[in-house]
C-alpha atoms as a PDB file:
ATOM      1  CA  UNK A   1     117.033  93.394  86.789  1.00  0.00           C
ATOM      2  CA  UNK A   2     117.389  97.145  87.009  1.00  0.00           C
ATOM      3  CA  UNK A   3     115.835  98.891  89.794  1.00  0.00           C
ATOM      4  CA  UNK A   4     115.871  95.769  92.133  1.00  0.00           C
ATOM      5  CA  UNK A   5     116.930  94.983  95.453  1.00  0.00           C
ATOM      6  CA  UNK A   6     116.981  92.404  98.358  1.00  0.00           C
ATOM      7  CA  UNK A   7     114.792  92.877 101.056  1.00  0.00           C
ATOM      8  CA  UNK A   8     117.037  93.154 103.605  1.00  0.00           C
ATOM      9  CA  UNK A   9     118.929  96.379 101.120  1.00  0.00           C
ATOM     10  CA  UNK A  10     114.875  97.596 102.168  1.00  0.00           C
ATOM     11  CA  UNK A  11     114.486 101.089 104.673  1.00  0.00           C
ATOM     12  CA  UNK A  12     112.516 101.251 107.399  1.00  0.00           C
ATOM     13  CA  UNK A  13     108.891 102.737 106.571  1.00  0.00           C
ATOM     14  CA  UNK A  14     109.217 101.597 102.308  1.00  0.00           C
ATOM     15  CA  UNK A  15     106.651  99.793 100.543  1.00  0.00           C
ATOM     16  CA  UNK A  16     108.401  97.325  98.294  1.00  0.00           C
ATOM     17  CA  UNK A  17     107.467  94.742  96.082  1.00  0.00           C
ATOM     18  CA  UNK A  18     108.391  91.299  95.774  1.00  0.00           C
ATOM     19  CA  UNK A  19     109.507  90.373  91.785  1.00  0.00           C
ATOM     20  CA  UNK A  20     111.296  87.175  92.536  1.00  0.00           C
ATOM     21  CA  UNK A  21     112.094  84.601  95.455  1.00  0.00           C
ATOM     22  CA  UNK A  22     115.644  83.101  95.313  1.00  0.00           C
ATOM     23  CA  UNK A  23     117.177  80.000  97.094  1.00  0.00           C
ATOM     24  CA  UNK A  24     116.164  76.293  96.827  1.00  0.00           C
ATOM     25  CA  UNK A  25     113.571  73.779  98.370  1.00  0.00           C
ATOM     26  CA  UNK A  26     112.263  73.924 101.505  1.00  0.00           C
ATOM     27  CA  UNK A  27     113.844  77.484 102.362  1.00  0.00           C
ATOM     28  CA  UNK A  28     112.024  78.737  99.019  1.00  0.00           C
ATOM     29  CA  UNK A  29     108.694  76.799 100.400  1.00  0.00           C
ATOM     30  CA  UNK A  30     108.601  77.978 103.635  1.00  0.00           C
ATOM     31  CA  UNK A  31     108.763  81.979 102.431  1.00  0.00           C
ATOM     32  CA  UNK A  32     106.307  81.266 100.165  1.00  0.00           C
ATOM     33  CA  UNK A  33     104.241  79.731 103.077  1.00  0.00           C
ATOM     34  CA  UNK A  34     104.332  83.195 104.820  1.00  0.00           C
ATOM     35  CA  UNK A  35     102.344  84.552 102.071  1.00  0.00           C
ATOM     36  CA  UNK A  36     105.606  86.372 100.262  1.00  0.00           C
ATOM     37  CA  UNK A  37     105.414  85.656  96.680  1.00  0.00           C
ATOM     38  CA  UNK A  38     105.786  87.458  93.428  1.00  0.00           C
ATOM     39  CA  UNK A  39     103.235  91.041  93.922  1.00  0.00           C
ATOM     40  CA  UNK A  40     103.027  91.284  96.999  1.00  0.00           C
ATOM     41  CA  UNK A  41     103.575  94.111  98.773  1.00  0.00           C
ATOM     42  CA  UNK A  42     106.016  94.311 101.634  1.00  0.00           C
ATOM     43  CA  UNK A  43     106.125  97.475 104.364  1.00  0.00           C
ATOM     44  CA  UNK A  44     109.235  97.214 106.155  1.00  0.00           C
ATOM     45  CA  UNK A  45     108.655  98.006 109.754  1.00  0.00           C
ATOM     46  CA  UNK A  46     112.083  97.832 111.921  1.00  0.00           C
ATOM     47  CA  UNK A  47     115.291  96.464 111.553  1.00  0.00           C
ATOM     48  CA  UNK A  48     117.115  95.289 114.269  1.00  0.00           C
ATOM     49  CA  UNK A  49     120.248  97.472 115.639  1.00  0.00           C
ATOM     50  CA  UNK A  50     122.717  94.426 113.752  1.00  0.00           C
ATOM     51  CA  UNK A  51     120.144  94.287 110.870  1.00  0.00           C
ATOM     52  CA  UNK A  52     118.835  90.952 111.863  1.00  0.00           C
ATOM     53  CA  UNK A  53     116.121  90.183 112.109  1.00  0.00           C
ATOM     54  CA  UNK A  54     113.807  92.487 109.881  1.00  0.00           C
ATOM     55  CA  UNK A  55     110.148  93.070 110.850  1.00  0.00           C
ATOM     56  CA  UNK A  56     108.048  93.585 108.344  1.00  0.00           C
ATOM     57  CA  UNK A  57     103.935  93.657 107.132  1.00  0.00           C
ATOM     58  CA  UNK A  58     102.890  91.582 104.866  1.00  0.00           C
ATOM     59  CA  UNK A  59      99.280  90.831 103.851  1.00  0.00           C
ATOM     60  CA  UNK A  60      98.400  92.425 107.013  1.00  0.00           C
ATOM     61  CA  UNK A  61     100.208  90.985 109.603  1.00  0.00           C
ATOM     62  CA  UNK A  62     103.423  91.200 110.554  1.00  0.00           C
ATOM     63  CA  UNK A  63     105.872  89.367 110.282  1.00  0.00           C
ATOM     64  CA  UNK A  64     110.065  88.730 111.744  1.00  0.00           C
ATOM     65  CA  UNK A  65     112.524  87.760 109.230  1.00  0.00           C
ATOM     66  CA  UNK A  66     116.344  86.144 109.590  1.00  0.00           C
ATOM     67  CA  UNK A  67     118.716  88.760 107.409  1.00  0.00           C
ATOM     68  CA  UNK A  68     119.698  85.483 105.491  1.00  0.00           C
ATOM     69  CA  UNK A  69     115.972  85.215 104.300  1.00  0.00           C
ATOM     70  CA  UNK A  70     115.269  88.590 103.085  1.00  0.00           C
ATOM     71  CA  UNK A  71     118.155  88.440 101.143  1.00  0.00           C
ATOM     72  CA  UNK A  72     116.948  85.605  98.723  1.00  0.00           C
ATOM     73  CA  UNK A  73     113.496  88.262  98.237  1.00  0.00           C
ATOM     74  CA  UNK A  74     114.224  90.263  95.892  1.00  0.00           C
ATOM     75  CA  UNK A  75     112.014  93.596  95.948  1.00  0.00           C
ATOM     76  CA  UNK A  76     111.170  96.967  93.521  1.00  0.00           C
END
């Protein structure tokens, strides 16, 4: 898809928008759990000096992600 991303490719202070969740099973289900699914608006916060983890705002709260997980978000 042209014009996409991962999450984790995300700046500090962008609003981005999730088109599509990657990976498999329970992984999958527990992102979804945290309220990131296809729309919704992400605000990347901070990034950690080694890029792990990634804070970011979602659905208004915020929220710490593992690099390995923002990678399978892919963002606009």
């Amino acid at each position: 898809m042209e014009g996409t991303k991962t999450l984790k490719q995300a700046k500090i202070g962008e609003k981005v928008t999730v088109v599509k969740l990657t990976g498999e099973g329970a992984v999958k289900r527990r992102i979804m759990d945290m309220g990131i699914t296809k729309g919704t608006e992400i605000f990347v916060r901070k990034v950690a000096p080694l890029g792990d983890p990634v804070e970011v705002t979602v659905r208004g709260y915020e929220l710490s992600l593992r690099k390995a997980d923002a990678e399978m978000i892919a963002v606009r």
